[in-house]
Protein backbone atom coordinates (compact mmCIF):
# COMPACT_ATOMS: atom_id res chain seq x y z
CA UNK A 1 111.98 -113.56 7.51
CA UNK A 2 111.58 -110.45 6.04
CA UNK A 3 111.49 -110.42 1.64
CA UNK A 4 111.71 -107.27 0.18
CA UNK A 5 113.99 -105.60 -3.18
CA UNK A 6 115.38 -101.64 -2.34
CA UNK A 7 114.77 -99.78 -5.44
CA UNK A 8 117.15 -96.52 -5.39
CA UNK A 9 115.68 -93.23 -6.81
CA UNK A 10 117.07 -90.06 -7.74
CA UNK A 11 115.48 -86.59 -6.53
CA UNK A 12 113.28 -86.76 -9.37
CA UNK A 13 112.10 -89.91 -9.30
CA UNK A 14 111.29 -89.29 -5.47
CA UNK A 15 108.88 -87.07 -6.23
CA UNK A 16 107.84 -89.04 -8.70
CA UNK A 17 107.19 -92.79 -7.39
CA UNK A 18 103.81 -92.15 -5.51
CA UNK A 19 101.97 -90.66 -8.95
CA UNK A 20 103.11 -94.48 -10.97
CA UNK A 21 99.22 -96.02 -11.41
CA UNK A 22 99.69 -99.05 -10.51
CA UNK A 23 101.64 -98.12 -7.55
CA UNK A 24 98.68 -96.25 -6.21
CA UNK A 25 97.00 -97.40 -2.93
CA UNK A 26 93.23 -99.03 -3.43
CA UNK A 27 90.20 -97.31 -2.84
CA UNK A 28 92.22 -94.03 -3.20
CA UNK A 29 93.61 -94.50 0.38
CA UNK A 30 96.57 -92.56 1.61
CA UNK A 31 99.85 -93.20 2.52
CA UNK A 32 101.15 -93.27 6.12
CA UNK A 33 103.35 -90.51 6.86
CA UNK A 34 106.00 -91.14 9.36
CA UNK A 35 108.99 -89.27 10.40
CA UNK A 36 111.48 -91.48 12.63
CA UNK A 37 115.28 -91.57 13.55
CA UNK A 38 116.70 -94.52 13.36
CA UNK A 39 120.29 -95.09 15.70
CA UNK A 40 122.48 -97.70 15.18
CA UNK A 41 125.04 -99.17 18.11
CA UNK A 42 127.59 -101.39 17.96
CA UNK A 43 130.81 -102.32 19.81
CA UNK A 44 133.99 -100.25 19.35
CA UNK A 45 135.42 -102.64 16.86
CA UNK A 46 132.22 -103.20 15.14
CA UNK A 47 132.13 -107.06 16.01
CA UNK A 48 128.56 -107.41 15.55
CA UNK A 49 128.78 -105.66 11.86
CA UNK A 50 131.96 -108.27 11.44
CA UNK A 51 129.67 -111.21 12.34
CA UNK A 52 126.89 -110.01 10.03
CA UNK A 53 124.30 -107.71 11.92
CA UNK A 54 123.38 -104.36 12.81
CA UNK A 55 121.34 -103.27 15.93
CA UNK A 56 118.75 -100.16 15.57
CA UNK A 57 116.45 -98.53 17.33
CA UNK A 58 114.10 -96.63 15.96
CA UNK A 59 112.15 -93.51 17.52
CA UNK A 60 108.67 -92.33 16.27
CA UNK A 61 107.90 -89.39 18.78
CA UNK A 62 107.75 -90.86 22.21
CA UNK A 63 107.80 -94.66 20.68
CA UNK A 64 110.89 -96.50 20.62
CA UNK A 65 111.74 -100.15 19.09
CA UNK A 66 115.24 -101.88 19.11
CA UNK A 67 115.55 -104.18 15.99
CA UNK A 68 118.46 -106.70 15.66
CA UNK A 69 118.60 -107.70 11.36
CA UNK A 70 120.64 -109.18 9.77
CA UNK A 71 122.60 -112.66 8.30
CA UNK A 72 120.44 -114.10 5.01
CA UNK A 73 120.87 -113.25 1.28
CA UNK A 74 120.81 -110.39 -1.29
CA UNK A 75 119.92 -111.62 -5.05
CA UNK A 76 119.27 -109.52 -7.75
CA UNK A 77 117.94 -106.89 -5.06
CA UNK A 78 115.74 -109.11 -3.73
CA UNK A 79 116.74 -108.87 0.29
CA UNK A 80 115.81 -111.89 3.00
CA UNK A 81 117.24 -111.48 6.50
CA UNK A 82 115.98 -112.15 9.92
CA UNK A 83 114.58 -109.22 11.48
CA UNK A 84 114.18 -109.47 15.47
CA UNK A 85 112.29 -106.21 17.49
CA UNK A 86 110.56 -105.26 20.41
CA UNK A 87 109.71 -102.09 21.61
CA UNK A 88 111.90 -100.57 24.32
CA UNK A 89 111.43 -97.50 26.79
CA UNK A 90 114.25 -94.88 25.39
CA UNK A 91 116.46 -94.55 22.50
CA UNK A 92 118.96 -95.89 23.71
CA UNK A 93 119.28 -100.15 23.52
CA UNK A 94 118.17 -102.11 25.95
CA UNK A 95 121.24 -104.37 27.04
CA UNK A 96 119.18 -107.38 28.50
CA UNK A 97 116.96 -107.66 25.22
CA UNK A 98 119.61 -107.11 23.19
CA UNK A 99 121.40 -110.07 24.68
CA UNK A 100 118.36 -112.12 24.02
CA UNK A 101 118.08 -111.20 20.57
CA UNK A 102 121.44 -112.29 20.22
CA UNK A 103 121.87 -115.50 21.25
CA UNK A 104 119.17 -116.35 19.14
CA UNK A 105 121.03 -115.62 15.90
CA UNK A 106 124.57 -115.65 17.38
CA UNK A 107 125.01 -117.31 20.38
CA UNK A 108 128.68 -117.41 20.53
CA UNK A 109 129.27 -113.58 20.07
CA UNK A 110 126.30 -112.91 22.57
CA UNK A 111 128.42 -115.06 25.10
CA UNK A 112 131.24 -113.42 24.56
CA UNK A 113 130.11 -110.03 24.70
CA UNK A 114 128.51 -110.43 27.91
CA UNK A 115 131.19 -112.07 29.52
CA UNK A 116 133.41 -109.28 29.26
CA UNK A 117 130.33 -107.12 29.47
CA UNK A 118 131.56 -105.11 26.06
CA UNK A 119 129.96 -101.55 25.94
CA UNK A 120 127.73 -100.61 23.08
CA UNK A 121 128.30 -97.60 21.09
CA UNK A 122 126.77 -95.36 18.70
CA UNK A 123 127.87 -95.59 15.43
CA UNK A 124 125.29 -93.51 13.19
CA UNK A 125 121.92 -91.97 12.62
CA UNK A 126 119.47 -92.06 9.87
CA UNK A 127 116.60 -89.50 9.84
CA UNK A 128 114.08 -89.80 7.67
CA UNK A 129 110.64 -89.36 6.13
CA UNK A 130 108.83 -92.28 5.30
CA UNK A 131 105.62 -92.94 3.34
CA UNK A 132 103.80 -96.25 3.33
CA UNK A 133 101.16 -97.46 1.78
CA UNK A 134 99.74 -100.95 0.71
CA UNK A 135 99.50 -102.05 -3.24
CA UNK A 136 97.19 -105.17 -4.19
CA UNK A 137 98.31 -107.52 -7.17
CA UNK A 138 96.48 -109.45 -9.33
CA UNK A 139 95.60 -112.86 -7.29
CA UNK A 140 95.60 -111.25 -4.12
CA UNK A 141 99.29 -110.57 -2.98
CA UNK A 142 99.79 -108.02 -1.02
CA UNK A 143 102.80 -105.44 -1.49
CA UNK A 144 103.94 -102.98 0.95
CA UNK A 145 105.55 -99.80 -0.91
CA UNK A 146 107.79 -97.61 1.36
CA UNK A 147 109.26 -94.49 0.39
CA UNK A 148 112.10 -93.09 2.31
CA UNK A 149 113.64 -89.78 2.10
CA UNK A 150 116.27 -88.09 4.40
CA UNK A 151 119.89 -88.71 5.29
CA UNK A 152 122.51 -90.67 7.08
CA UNK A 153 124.84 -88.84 9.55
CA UNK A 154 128.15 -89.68 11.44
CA UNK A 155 129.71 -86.62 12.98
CA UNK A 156 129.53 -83.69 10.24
CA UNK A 157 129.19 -86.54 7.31
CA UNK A 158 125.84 -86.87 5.97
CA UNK A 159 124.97 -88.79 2.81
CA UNK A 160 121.53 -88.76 1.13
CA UNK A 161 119.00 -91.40 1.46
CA UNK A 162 116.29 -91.85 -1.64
CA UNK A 163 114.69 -95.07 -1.44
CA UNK A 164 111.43 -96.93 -2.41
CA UNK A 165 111.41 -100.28 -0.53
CA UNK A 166 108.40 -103.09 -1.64
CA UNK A 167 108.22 -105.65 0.60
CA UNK A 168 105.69 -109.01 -0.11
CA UNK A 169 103.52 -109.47 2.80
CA UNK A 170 101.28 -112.05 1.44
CA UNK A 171 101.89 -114.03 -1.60
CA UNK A 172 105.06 -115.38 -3.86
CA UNK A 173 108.69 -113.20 -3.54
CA UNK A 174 108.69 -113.98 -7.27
CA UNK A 175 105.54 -111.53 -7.77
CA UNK A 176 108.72 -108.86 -6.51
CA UNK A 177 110.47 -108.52 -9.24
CA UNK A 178 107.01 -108.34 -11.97
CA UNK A 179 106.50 -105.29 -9.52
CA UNK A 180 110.31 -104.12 -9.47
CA UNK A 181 110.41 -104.36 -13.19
CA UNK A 182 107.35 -102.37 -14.20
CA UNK A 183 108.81 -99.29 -11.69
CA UNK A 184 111.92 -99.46 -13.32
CA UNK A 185 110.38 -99.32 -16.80
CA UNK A 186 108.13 -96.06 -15.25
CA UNK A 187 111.26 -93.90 -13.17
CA UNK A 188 114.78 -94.21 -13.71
CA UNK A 189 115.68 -96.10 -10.54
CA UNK A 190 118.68 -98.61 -10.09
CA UNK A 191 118.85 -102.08 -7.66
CA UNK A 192 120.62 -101.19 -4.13
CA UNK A 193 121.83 -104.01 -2.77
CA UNK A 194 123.63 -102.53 0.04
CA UNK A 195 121.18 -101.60 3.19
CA UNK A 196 121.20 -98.51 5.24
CA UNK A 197 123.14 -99.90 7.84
CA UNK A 198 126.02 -100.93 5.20
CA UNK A 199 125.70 -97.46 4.20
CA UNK A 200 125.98 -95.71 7.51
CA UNK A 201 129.04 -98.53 8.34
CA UNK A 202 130.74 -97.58 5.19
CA UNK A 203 130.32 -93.38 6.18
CA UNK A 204 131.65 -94.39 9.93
CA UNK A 205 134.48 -96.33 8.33
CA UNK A 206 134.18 -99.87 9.05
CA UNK A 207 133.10 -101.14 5.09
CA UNK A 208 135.25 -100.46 2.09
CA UNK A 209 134.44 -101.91 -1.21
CA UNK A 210 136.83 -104.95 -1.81
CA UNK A 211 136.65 -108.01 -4.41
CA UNK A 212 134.32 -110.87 -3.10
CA UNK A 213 135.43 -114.56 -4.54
CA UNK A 214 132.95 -117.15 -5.59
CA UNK A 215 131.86 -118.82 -2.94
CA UNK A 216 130.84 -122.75 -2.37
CA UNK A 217 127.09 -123.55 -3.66
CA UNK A 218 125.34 -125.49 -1.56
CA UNK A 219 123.35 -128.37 -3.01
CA UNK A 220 120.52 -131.43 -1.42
CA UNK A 221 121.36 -134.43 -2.84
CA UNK A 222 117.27 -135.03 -2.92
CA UNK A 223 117.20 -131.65 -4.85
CA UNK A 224 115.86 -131.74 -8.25
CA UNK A 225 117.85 -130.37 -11.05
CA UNK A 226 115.77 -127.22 -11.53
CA UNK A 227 116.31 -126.22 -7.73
CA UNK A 228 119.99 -126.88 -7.89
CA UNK A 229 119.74 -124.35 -11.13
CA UNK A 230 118.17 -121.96 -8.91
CA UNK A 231 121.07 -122.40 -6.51
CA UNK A 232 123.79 -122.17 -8.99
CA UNK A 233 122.51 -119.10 -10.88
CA UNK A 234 121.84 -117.20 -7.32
CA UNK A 235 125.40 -118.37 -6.46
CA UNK A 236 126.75 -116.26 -9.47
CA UNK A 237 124.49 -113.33 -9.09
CA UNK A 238 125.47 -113.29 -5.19
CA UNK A 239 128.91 -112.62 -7.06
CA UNK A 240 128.16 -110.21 -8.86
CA UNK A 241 126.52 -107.94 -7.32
CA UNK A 242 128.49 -108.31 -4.11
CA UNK A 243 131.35 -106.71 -6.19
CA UNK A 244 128.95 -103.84 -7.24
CA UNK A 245 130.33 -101.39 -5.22
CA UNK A 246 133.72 -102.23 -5.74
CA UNK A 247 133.44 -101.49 -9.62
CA UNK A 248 132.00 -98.53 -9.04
CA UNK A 249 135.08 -97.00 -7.09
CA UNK A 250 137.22 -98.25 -9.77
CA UNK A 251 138.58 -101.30 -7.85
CA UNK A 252 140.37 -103.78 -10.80
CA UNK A 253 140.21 -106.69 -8.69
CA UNK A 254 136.37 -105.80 -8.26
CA UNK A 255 135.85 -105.61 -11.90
CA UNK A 256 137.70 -109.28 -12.21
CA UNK A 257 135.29 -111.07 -9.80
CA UNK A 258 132.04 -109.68 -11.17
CA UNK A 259 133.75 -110.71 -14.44
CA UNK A 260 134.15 -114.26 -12.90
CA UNK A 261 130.96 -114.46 -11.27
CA UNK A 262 129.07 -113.32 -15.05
CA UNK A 263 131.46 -115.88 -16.88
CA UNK A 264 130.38 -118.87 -14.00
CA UNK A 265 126.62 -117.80 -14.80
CA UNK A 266 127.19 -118.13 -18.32
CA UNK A 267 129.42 -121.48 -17.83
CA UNK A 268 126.39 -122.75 -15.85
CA UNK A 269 124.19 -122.22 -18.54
CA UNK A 270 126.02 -123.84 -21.42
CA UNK A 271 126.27 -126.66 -18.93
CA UNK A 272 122.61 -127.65 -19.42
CA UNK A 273 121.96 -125.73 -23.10
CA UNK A 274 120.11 -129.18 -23.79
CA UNK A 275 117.47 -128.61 -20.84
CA UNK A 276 117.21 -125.32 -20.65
CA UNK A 277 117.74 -121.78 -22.21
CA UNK A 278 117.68 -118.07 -20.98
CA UNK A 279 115.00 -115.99 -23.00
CA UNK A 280 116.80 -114.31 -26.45
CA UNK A 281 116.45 -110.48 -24.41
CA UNK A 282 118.20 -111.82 -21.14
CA UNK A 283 120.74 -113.63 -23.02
CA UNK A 284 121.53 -110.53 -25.51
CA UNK A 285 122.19 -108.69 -22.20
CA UNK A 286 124.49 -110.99 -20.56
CA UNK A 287 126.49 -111.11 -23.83
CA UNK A 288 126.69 -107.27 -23.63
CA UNK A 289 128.32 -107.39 -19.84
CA UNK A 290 130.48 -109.82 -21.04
CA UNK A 291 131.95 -108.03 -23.19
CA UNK A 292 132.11 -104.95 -21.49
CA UNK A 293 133.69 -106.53 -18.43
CA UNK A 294 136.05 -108.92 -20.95
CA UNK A 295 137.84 -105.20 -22.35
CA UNK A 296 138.31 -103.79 -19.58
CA UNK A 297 140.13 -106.53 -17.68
CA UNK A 298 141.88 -107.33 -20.59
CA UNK A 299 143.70 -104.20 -20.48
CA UNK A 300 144.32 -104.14 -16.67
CA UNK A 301 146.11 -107.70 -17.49
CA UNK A 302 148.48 -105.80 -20.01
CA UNK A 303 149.19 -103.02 -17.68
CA UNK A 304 149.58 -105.48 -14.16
CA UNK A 305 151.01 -108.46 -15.96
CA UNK A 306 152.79 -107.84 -19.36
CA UNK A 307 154.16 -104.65 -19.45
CA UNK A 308 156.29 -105.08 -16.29
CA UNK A 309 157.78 -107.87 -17.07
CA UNK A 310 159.38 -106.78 -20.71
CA UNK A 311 163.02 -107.81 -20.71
CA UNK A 312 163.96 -104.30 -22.05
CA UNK A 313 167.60 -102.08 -22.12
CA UNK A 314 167.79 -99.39 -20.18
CA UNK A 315 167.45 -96.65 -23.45
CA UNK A 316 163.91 -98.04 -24.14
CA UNK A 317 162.63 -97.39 -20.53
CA UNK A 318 161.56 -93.59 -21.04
CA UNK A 319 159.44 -94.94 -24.51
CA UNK A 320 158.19 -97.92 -22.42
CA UNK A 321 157.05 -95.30 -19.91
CA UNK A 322 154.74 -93.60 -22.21
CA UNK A 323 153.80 -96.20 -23.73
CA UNK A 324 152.35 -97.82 -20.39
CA UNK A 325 150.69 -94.53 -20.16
CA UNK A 326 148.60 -94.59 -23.00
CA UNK A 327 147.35 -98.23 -22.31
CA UNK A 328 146.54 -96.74 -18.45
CA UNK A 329 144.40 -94.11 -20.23
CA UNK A 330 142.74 -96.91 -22.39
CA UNK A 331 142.57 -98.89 -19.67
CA UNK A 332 140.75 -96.05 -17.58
CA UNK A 333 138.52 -95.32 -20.64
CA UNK A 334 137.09 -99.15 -20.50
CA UNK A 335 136.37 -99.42 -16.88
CA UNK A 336 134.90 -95.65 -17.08
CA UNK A 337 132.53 -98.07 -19.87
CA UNK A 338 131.72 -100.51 -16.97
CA UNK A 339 130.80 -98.60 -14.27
CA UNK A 340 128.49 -96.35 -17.10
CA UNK A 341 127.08 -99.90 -17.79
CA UNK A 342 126.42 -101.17 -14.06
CA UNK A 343 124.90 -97.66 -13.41
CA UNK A 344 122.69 -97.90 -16.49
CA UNK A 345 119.26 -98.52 -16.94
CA UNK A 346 119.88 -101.85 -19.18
CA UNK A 347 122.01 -103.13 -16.01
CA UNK A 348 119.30 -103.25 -13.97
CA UNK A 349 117.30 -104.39 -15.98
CA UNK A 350 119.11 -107.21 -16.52
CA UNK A 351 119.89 -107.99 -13.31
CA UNK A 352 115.87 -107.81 -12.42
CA UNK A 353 115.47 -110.28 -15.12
CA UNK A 354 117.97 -112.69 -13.92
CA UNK A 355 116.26 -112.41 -10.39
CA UNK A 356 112.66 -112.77 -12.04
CA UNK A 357 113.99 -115.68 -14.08
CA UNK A 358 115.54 -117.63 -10.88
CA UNK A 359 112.19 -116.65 -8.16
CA UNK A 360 109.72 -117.25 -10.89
CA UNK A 361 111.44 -120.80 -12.80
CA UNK A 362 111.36 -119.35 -15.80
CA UNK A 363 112.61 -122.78 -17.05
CA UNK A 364 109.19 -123.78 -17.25
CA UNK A 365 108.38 -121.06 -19.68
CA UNK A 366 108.11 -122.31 -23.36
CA UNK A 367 110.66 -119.65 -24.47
CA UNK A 368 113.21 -121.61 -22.01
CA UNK A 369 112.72 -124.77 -23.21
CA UNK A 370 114.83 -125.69 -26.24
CA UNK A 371 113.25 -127.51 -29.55
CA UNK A 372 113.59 -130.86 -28.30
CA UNK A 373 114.27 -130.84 -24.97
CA UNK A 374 112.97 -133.56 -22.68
CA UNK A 375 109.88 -131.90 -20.66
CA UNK A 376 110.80 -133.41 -17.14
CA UNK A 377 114.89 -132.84 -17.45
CA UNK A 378 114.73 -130.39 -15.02
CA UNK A 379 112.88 -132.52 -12.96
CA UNK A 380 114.95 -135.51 -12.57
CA UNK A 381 117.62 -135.47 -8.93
CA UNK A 382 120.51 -132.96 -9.35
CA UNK A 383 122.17 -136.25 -7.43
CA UNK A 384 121.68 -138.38 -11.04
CA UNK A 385 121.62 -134.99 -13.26
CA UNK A 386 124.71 -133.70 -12.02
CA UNK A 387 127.66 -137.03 -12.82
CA UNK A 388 126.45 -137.02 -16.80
CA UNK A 389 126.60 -133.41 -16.63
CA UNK A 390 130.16 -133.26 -15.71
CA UNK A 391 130.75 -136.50 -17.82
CA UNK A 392 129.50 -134.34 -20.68
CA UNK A 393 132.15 -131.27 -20.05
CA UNK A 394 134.79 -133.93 -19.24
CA UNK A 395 133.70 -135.09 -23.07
CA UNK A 396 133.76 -132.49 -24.37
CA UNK A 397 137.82 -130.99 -22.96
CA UNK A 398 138.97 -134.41 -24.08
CA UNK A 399 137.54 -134.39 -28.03
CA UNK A 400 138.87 -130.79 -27.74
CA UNK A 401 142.36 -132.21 -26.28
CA UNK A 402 142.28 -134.82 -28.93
CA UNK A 403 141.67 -132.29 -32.23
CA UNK A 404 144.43 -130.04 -31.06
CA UNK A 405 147.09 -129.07 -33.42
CA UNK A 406 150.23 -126.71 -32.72
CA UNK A 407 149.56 -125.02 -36.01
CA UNK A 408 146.62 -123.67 -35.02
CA UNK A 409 146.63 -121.77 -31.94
CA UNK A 410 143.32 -121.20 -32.34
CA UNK A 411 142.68 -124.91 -30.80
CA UNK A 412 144.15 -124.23 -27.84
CA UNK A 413 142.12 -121.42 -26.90
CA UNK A 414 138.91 -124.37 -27.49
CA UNK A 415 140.54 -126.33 -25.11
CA UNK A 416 141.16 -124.38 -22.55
CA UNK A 417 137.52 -122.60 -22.51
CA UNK A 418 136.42 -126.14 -22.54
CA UNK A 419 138.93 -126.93 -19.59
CA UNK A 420 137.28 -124.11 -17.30
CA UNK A 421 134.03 -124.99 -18.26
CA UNK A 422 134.43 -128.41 -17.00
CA UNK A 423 135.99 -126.67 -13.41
CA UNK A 424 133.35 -124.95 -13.25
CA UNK A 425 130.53 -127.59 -13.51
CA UNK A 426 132.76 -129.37 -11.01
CA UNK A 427 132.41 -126.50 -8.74
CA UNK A 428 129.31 -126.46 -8.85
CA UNK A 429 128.62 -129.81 -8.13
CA UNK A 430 131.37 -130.04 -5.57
CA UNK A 431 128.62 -130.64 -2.42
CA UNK A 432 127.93 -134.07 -3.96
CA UNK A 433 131.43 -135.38 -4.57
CA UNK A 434 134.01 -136.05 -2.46
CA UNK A 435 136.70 -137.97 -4.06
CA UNK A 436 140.06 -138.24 -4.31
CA UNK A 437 140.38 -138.29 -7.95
CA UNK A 438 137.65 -135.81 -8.32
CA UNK A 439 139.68 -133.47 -6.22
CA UNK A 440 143.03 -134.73 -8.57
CA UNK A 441 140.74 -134.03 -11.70
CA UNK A 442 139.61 -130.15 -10.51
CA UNK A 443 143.43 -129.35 -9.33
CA UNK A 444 144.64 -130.94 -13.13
CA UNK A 445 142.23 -128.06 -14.68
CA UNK A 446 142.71 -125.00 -12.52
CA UNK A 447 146.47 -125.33 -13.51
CA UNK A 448 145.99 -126.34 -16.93
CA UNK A 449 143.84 -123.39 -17.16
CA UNK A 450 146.54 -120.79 -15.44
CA UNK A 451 148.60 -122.43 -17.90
CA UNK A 452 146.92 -122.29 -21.17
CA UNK A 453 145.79 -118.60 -20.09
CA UNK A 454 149.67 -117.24 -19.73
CA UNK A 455 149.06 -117.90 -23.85
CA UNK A 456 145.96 -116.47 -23.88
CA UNK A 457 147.07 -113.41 -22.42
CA UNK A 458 149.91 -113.25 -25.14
CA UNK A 459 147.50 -113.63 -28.07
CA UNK A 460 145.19 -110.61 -26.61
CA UNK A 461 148.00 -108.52 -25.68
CA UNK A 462 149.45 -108.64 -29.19
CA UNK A 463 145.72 -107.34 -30.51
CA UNK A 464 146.02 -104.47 -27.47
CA UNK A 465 149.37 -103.33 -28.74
CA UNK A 466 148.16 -103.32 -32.69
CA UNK A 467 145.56 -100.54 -30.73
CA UNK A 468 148.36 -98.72 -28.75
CA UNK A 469 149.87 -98.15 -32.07
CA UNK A 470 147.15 -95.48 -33.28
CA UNK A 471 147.31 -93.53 -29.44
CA UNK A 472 151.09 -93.47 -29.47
CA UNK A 473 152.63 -93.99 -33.43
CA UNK A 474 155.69 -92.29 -32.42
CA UNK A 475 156.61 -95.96 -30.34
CA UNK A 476 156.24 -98.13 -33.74
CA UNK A 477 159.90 -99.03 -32.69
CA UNK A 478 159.10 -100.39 -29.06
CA UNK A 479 155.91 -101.57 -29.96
CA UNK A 480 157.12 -103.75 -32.69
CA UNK A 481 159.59 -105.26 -30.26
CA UNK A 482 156.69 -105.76 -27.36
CA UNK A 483 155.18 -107.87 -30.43
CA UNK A 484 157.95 -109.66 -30.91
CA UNK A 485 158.39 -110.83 -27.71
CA UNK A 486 155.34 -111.82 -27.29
CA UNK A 487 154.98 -113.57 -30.18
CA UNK A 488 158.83 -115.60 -29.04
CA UNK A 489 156.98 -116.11 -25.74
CA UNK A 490 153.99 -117.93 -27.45
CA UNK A 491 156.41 -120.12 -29.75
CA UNK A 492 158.19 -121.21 -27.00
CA UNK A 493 155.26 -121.88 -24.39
CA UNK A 494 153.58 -123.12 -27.70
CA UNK A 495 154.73 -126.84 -27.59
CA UNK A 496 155.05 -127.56 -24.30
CA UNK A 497 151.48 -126.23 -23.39
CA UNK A 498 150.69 -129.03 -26.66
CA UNK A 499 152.71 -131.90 -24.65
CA UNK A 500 151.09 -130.60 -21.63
CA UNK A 501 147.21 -130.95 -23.04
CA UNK A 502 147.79 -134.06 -24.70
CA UNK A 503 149.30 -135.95 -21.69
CA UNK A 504 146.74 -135.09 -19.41
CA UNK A 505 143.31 -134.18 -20.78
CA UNK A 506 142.84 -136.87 -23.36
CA UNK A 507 142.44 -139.66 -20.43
CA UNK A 508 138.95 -140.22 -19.40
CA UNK A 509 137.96 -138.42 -16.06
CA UNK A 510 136.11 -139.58 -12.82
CA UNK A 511 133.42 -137.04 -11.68
């Protein structure tokens, strides 16, 4: 199983990287220089790509090696994926190893493709220059640095390849990220968590950036709580990151689920504030996504959801118009703010010291640990941690449900955070509950939460459109009457959103 994190460099900080002291090789060795060209093949409808893999074979002069890789995870840049190869007589694959390779990892696929004998084709090159060398850490681990420079091509397309890749060979993956951290503090450099051969897919076509949903954690019953941490928090950051891309092009629905997958990290953290803690820096850090991502969707919600839906006359629909075009441009200006912050510096760094925090259980550090916290709570079965834990949230939404008042709105915002915070720890813990009334329980929140958010929506939008009245002040008119109907909408959903919450949230719940 291969363990490596991709580190992605600008021209600069190519020509930079090797000169970094403690990235030097011992005993004043040199690198390996290699030049090689790597082809990748694959059906015509990319079904092996679909299913999770990408064949290659690689050509150093006259040698040639056909490597099947694929399937594992991506966290916090830190890459894991099963790596098959053997060398093979041209550059072209060989279809009888291939097959072999294949029904190793994918059986099924492998017997369908050689039933119907499927041809493979080409789908893209990469050439490039690669420089290798071996790095020592303190306590022995051993680190192989690789520095790649050249290009991907398909057709005419070419994009640029800049890449530093360390890879542990002996020793703990957690020892990664110490190493990833300290180049990134050196070189401007930024996390790719996309691999060559998503790359080259993406120039011949077959990848697009799209919005990636949660999905399930998986949890051991035998696992101890710190483990099923680990396996939680990797969960979110899988999330994340997976919607990287998507951001970047300036997908909304891309920008939601990285929103959801920081706000589940964050959920999962309050959930055991009384065990552990993320270090003051980290946790600064995640508060500053937050908020970043928490504008910016905000206003695609007023733009997608509100503004389309105002019951207005006919003579207001030219002023609506420009109005909705000053709160795109405001809009535009916040996600412009998010992808600046996922492309910045303090982005990766954060996301290296999520990744350091979950490989290295950083809950064991002393500036984890909260002033009384039990020393062994992490310890203790996630099978006997995890029913008080959602007994706890479950708590917690009913004293909220219980204190609510319909003359301050204010509570039912309390609730309803409380409300998905509870779903959430539900979530999490789904793998080791399979109940009825557990199921009951997490359907009761997710639409108690859709509900109590419609209001939410209505509180924020009125604070958007007391903005929009600086960008457009010649709409006082319209904007005053978008106000008011929100502000009918909220007195009306109001008491039966009270009714709602104290019916069903004030009864105990079953985990």
């Amino acid at each position: 199983m291969e363990c490596e994190i991709k580190l992605a460099l600008d021209s600069a900080s190519a020509g930079q990287v090797r000169k970094i002291p403690f990235l030097r090789p011992p005993d004043g060795a040199k690198p390996e220089e290699r030049e090689h060209v790597d082809r990748y093949f694959d059906t015509a409808d990319f079904s092996l790509w679909q299913h999770g893999y990408a064949l290659r074979v690689r050509s150093e002069g006259m040698r040639h090696v056909q490597t099947l890789k694929g399937g594992g995870t991506v966290v916090a840049g830190l890459h894991r994926r099963v790596e098959l190869e053997a060398e093979v007589a041209s550059s072209e694959p060989d279809r009888e190893l291939f097959a072999r390779q294949l029904r190793e990892v994918l059986p099924a696929l492998a017997k369908q493709l050689g039933r119907h004998e499927t041809p493979l084709e080409p789908v893209f090159v990469n050439k490039a220059k690669r420089s290798a060398w071996m790095v020592e850490l303190d306590g022995g681990a051993q680190v192989e640095c690789a520095l790649d420079t050249g290009e991907l091509q398909r057709g005419d397309r070419t994009v640029p390849v800049r890449e530093l890749e360390i890879e542990m060979k002996n020793g703990d993956p957690a020892r990664l990220y110490e190493l990833a951290r300290r180049v990134h503090e050196a070189l401007p450099v930024r996390i790719e968590n996309i691999s060559k051969a998503e790359r080259g897919y993406a120039l011949a076509g077959a990848v697009a950036p799209r919005a990636v949903k949660a999905s399930a954690v998986a949890l051991k019953r035998k696992a101890s709580m710190g483990e099923a941490l680990a396996g939680i928090l990797r969960n979110c950051l899988e999330q994340m990151q997976a919607n990287e891309q998507g951001v970047l092009s300036g997908e909304v629905e891309s920008l939601h689920q990285m929103r959801v997958g920081l706000r589940r990290l964050r959920a999962a953290m309050a959930m055991v504030r009384g065990m552990v803690q993320l270090p003051p820096p980290l946790a600064a850090d995640v508060e500053w996504l937050a908020g970043e991502l928490g504008d910016a969707r905000n206003w695609d919600v007023f733009i997608e959801s509100l503004l389309p839906g105002l019951p207005l006359p006919e003579e207001h629909k030219p002023a609506l118009a420009r109005v909705a075009v000053a709160a795109r441009e405001e809009a535009e200006r916040h996600r412009a703010r998010v992808r600046g912050a996922v492309g910045s510096p303090r982005y990766t760094g954060l996301m290296l010291g999520l990744g350091a925090w979950i490989a290295g259980q950083g809950w064991k550090q002393a500036d984890s640990i909260p002033e009384g916290a039990p020393a062994d709570a992490l310890k203790q079965k996630v099978a006997k941690a995890a029913p008080r834990l959602v007994q706890h949230a479950a708590a917690r939404v009913r004293k909220r449900a219980r204190g609510f008042d319909l003359k301050q709105p204010a509570c039912l915002h309390k609730v309803r955070i409380a409300a998905k915070k509870e779903r959430y720890a539900r979530e999490f813990f789904e793998a080791l509950s399979h109940g009825k009334k557990e199921a009951r329980r997490h359907d009761l929140l997710t639409g108690m939460q859709d509900e109590l958010g419609l209001l939410n929506d209505s509180v924020v939008a009125r604070e958007l459109v007391a903005q929009l009245r600086e960008r457009v002040p010649q709409e006082l008119a319209l904007l005053g009457f978008i106000e008011g109907v929100l502000a009918a909408r909220a007195l009306d959903a109001l008491p039966r959103a009270g009714k709602q919450v104290r019916r069903k949230l004030r009864a105990r719940a079953a985990f």
